[in-house]
C-alpha atoms as a PDB file:
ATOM      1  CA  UNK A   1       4.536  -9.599  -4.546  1.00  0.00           C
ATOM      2  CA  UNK A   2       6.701  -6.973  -6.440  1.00  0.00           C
ATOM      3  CA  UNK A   3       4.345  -6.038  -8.398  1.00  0.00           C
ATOM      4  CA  UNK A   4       1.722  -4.992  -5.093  1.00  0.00           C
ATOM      5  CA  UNK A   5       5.385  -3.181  -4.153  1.00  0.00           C
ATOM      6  CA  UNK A   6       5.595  -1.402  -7.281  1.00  0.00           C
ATOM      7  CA  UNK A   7       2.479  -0.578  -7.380  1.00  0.00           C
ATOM      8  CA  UNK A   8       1.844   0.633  -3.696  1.00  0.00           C
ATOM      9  CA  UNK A   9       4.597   2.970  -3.653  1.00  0.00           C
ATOM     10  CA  UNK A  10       3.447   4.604  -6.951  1.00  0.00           C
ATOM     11  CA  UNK A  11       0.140   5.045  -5.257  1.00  0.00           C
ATOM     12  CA  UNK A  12       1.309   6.611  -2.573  1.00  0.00           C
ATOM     13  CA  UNK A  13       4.072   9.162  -4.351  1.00  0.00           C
ATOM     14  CA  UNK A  14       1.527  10.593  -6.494  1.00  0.00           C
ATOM     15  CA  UNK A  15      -1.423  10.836  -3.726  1.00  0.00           C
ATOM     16  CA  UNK A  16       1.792  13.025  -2.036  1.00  0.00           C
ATOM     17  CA  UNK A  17       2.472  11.112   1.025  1.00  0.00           C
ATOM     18  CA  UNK A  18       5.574  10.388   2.771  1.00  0.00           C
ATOM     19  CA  UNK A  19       6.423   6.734   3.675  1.00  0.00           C
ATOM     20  CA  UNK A  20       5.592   8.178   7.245  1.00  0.00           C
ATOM     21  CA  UNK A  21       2.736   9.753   6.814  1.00  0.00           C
ATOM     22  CA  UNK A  22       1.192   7.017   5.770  1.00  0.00           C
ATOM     23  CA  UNK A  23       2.104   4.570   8.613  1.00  0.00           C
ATOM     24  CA  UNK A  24       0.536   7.574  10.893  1.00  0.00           C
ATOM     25  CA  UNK A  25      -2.348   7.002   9.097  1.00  0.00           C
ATOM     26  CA  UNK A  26      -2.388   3.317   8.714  1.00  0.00           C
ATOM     27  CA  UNK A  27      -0.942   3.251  12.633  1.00  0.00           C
ATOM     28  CA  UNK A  28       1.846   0.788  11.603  1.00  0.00           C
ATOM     29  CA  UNK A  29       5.850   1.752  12.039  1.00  0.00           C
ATOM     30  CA  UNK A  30       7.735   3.546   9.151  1.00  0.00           C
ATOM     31  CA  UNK A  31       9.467   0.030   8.108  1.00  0.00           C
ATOM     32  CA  UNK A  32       6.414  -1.554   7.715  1.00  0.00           C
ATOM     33  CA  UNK A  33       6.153   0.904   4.651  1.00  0.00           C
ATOM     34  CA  UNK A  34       9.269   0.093   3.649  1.00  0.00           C
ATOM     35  CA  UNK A  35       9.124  -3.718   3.780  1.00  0.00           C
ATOM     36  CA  UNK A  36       6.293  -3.512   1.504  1.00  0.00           C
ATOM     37  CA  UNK A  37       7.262  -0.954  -0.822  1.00  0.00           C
ATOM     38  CA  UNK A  38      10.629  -3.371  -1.359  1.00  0.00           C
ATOM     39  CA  UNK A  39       8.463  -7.066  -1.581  1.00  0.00           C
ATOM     40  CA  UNK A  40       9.748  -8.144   2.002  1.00  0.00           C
ATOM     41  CA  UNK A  41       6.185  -8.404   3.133  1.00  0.00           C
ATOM     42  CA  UNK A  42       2.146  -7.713   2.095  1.00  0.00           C
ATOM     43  CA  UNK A  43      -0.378  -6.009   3.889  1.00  0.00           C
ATOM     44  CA  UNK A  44      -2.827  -8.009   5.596  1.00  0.00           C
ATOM     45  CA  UNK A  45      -7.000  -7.575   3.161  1.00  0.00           C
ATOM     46  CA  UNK A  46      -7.988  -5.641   5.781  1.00  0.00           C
ATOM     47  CA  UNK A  47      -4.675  -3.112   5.329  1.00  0.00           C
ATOM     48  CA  UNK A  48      -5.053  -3.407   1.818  1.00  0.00           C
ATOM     49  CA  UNK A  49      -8.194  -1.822   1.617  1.00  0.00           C
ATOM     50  CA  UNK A  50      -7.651   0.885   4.448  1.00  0.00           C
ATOM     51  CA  UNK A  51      -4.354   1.835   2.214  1.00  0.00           C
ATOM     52  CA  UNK A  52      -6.686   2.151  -0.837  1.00  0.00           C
ATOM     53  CA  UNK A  53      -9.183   4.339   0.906  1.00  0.00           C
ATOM     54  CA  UNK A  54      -5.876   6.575   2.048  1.00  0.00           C
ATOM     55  CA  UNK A  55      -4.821   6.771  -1.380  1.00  0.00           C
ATOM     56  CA  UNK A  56      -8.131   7.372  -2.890  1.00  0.00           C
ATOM     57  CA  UNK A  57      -7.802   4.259  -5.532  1.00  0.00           C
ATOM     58  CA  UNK A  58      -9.419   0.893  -5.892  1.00  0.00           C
ATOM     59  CA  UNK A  59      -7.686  -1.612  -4.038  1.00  0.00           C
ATOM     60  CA  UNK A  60      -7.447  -3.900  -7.258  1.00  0.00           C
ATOM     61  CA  UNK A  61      -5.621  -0.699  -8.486  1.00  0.00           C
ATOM     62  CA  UNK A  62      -2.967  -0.852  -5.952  1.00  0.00           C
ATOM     63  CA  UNK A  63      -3.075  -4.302  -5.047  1.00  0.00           C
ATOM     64  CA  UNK A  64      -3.679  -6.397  -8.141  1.00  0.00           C
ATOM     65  CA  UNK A  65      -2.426  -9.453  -6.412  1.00  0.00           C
ATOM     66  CA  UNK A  66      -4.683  -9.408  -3.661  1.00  0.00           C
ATOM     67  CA  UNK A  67      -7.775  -8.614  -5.359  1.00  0.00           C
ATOM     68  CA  UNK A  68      -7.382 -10.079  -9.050  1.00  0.00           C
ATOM     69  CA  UNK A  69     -10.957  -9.394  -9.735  1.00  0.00           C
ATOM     70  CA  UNK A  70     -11.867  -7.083  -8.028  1.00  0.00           C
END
């Protein structure tokens, strides 16, 4: 799971969003961001995916955990 944390909030730095901005986007609450940028929690596939198409990567990219091959 820290590796989908690590990885998620690298994503999102360098497509230039804000831990906020991108639970406006996703519609979630600010700590939501948080708790998975630290491990505390995942996004659900269906997140996952929507995140990806936010941050203009492949979801394996981002979440290598959740999609392993693909």
């Amino acid at each position: 799971m820290l590796k989908v944390a690590h990885n998620l909030k690298l994503h999102r730095i360098k497509a230039g969003l804000t831990q906020l901005e991108l639970a406006r986007r996703l519609g979630v609450k600010e700590r939501v961001i948080t708790f998975w940028e630290t491990g505390r929690s995942q996004p659900h596939i269906e997140q996952a995916v929507d995140i990806a198409k936010i941050l203009e990567a492949e979801p394996k990219e981002v979440f290598p955990d959740i999609f392993p091959n693909g």
